[in-house]
N, C-alpha and C. Protein backbone atom coordinates (compact mmCIF):
# COMPACT_ATOMS: atom_id res chain seq x y z
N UNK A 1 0.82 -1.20 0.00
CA UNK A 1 0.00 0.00 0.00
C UNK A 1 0.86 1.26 0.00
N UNK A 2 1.77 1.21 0.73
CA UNK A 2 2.66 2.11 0.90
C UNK A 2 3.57 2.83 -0.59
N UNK A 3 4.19 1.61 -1.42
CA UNK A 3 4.67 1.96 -2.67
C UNK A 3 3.09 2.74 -3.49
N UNK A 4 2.17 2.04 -3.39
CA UNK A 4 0.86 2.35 -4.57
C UNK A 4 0.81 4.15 -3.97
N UNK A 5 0.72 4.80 -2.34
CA UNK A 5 0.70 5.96 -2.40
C UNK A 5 1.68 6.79 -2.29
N UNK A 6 2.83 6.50 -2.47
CA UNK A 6 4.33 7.35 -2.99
C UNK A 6 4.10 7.28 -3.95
N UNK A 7 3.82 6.27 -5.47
CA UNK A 7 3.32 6.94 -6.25
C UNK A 7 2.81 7.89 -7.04
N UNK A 8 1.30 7.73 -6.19
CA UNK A 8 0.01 8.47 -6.28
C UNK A 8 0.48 9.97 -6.26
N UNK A 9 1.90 10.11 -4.57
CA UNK A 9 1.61 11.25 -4.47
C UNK A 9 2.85 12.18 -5.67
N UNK A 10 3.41 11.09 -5.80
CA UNK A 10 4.86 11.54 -7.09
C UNK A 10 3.82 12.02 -8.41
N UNK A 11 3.10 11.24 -8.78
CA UNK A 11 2.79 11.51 -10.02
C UNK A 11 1.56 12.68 -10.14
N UNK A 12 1.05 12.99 -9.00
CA UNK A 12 0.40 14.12 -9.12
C UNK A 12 1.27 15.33 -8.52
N UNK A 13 2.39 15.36 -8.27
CA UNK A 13 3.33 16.29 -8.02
C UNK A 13 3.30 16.81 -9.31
N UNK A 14 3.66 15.61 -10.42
CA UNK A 14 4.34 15.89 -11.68
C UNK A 14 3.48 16.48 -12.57
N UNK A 15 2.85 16.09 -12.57
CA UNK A 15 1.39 16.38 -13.37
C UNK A 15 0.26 17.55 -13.46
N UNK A 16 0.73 17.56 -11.71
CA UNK A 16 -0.58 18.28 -11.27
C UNK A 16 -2.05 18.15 -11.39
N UNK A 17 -2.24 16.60 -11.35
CA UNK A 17 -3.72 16.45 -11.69
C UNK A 17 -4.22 15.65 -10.54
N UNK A 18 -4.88 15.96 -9.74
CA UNK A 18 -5.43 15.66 -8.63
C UNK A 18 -5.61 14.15 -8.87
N UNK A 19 -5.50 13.43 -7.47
CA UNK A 19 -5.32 11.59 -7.83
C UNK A 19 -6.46 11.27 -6.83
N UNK A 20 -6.84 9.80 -6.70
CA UNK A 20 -6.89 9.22 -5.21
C UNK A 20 -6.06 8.01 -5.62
N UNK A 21 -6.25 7.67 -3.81
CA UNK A 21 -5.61 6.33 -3.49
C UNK A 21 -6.77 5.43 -2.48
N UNK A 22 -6.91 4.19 -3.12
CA UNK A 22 -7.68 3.38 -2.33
C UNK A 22 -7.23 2.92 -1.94
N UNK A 23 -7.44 2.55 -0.23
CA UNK A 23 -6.34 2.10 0.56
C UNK A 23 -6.79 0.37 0.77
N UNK A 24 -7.93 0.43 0.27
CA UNK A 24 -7.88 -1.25 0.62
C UNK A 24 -7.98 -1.61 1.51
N UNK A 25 -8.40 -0.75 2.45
CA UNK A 25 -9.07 -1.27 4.10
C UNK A 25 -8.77 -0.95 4.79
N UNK A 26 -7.35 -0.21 4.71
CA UNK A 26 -6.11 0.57 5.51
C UNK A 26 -7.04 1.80 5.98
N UNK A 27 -6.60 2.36 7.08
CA UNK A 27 -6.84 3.88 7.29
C UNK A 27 -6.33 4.65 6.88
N UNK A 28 -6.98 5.32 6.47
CA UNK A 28 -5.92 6.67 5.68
C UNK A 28 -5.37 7.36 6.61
N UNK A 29 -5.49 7.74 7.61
CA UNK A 29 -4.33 8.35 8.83
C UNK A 29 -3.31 7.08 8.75
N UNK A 30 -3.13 6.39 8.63
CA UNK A 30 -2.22 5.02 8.41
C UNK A 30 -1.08 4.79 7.73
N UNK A 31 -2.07 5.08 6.29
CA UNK A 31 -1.63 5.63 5.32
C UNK A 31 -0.42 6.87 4.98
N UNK A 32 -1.34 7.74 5.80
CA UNK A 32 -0.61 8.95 5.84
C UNK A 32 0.73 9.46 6.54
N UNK A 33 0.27 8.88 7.92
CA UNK A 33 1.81 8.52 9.06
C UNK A 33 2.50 7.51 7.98
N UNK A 34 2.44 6.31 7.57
CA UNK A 34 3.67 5.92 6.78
C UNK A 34 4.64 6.20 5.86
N UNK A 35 3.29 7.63 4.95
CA UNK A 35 4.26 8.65 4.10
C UNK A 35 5.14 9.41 4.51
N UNK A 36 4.84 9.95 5.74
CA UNK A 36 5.55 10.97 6.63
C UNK A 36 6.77 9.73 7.21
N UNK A 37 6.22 9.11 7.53
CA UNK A 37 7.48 8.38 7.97
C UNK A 37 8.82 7.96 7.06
N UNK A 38 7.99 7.20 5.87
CA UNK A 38 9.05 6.93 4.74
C UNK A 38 9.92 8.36 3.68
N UNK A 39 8.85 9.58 3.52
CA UNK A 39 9.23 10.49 3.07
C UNK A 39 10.74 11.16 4.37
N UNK A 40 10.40 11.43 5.34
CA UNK A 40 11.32 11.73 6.32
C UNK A 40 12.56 11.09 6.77
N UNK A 41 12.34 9.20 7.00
CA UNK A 41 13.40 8.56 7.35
C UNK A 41 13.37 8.86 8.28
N UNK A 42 12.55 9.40 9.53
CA UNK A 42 12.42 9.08 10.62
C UNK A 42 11.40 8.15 11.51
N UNK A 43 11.67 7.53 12.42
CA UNK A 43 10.63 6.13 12.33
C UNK A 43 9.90 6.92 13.52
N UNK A 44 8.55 5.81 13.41
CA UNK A 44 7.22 6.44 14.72
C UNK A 44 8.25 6.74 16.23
N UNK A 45 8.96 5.74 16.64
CA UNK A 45 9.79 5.75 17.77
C UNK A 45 10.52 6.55 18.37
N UNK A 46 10.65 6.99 17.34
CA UNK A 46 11.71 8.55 17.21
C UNK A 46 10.74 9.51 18.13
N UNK A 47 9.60 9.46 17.25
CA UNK A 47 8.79 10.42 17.87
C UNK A 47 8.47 10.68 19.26
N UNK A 48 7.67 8.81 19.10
CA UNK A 48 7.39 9.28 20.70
C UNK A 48 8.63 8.96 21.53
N UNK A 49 9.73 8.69 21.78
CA UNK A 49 10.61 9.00 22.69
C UNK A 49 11.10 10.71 22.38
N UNK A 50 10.76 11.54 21.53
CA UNK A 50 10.67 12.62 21.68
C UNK A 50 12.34 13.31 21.80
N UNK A 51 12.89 12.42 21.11
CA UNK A 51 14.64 13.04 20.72
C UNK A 51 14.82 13.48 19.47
N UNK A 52 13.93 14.07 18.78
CA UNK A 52 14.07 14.48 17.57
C UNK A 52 15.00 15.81 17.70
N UNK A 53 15.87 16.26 16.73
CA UNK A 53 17.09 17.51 16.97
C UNK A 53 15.75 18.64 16.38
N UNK A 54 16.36 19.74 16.57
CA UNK A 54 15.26 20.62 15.57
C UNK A 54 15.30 20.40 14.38
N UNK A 55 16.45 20.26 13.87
CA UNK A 55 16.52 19.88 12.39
C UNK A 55 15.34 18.78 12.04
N UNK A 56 15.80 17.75 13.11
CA UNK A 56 14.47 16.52 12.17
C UNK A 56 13.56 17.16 12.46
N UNK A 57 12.88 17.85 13.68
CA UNK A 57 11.49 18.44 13.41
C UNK A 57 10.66 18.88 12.90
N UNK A 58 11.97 20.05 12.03
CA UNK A 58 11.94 20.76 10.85
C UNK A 58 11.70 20.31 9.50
N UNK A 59 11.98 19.43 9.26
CA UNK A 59 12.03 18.16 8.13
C UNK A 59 10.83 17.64 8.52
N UNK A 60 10.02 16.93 9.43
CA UNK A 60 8.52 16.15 9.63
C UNK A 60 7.96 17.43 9.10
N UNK A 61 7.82 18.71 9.83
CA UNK A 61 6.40 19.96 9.39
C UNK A 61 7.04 20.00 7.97
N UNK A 62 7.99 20.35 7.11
CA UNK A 62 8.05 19.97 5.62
C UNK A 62 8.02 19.05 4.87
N UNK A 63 7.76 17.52 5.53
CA UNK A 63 7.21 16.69 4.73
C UNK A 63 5.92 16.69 4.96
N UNK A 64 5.38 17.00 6.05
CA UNK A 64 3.50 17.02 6.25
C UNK A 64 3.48 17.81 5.76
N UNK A 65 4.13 19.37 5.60
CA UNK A 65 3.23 20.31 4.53
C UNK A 65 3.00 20.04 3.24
N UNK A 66 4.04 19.50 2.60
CA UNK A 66 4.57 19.36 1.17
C UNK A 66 3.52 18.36 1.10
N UNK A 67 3.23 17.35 1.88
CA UNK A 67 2.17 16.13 1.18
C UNK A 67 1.14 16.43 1.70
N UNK A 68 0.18 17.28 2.52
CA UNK A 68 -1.05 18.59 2.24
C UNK A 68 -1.20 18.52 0.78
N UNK A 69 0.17 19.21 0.68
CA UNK A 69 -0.03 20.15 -0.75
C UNK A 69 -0.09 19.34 -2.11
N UNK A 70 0.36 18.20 -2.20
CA UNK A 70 -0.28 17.25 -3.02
C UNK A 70 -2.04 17.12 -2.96
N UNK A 71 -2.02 16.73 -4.56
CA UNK A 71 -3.32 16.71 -4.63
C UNK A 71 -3.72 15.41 -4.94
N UNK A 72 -3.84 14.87 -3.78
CA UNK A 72 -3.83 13.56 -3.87
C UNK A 72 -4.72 13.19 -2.46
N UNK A 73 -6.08 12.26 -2.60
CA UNK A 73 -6.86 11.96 -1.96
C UNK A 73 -6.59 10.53 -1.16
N UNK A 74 -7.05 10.17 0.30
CA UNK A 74 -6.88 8.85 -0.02
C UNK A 74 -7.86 8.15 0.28
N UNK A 75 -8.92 7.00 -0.22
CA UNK A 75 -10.10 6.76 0.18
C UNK A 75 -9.98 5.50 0.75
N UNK A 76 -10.49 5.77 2.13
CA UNK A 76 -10.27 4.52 2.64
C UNK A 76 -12.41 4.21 3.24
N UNK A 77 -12.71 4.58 2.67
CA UNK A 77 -13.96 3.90 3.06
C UNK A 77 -14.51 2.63 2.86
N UNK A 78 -13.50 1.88 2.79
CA UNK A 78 -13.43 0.24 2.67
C UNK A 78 -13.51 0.25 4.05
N UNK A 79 -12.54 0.88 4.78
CA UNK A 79 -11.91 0.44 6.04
C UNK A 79 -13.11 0.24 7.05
N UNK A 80 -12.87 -0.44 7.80
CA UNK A 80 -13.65 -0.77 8.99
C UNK A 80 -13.62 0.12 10.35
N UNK A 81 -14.35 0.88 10.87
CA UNK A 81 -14.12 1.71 12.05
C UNK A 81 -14.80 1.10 13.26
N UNK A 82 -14.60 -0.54 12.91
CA UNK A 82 -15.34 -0.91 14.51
C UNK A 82 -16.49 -0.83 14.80
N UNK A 83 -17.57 -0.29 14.11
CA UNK A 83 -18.67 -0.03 14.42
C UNK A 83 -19.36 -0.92 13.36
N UNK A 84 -20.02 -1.43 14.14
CA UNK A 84 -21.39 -2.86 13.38
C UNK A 84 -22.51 -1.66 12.98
């Protein structure tokens, strides 16, 4: 899932033509933390033990802004939210 929305979000960089991504059951917050994660090279752990330098900090708010700014959707209304 992860390769299908690096993709998604590369080729509507390039393009500029607004995309989605079906996540296939995944959550799209899921989704989304894994972009931030793989775009950054910093892992969830990092986070919450909370030793990030400013620099990496600086780098997470410019990879979450920059992939905002993609126009790229992700639909996860496959997904299941627990509720019958």
């Amino acid at each position: 899932m992860l390769t299908e929305a690096q993709a998604a979000v590369e080729q509507s960089r390039s393009s500029c033509t607004p995309g989605v991504v079906v996540t296939n059951g995944v959550a799209a917050a899921t989704v989304a933390a894994n972009l931030v994660w793989a775009e950054a090279g910093i892992t969830p752990d990092r986070i919450h033990r909370g030793d990030l330098s400013l620099q990496e900090f600086e780098l997470l708010v410019n990879v979450v802004t920059a992939l905002a700014a993609a126009p790229v959707r992700l639909d996860d209304s496959a997904a299941s939210d627990g509720r019958q």
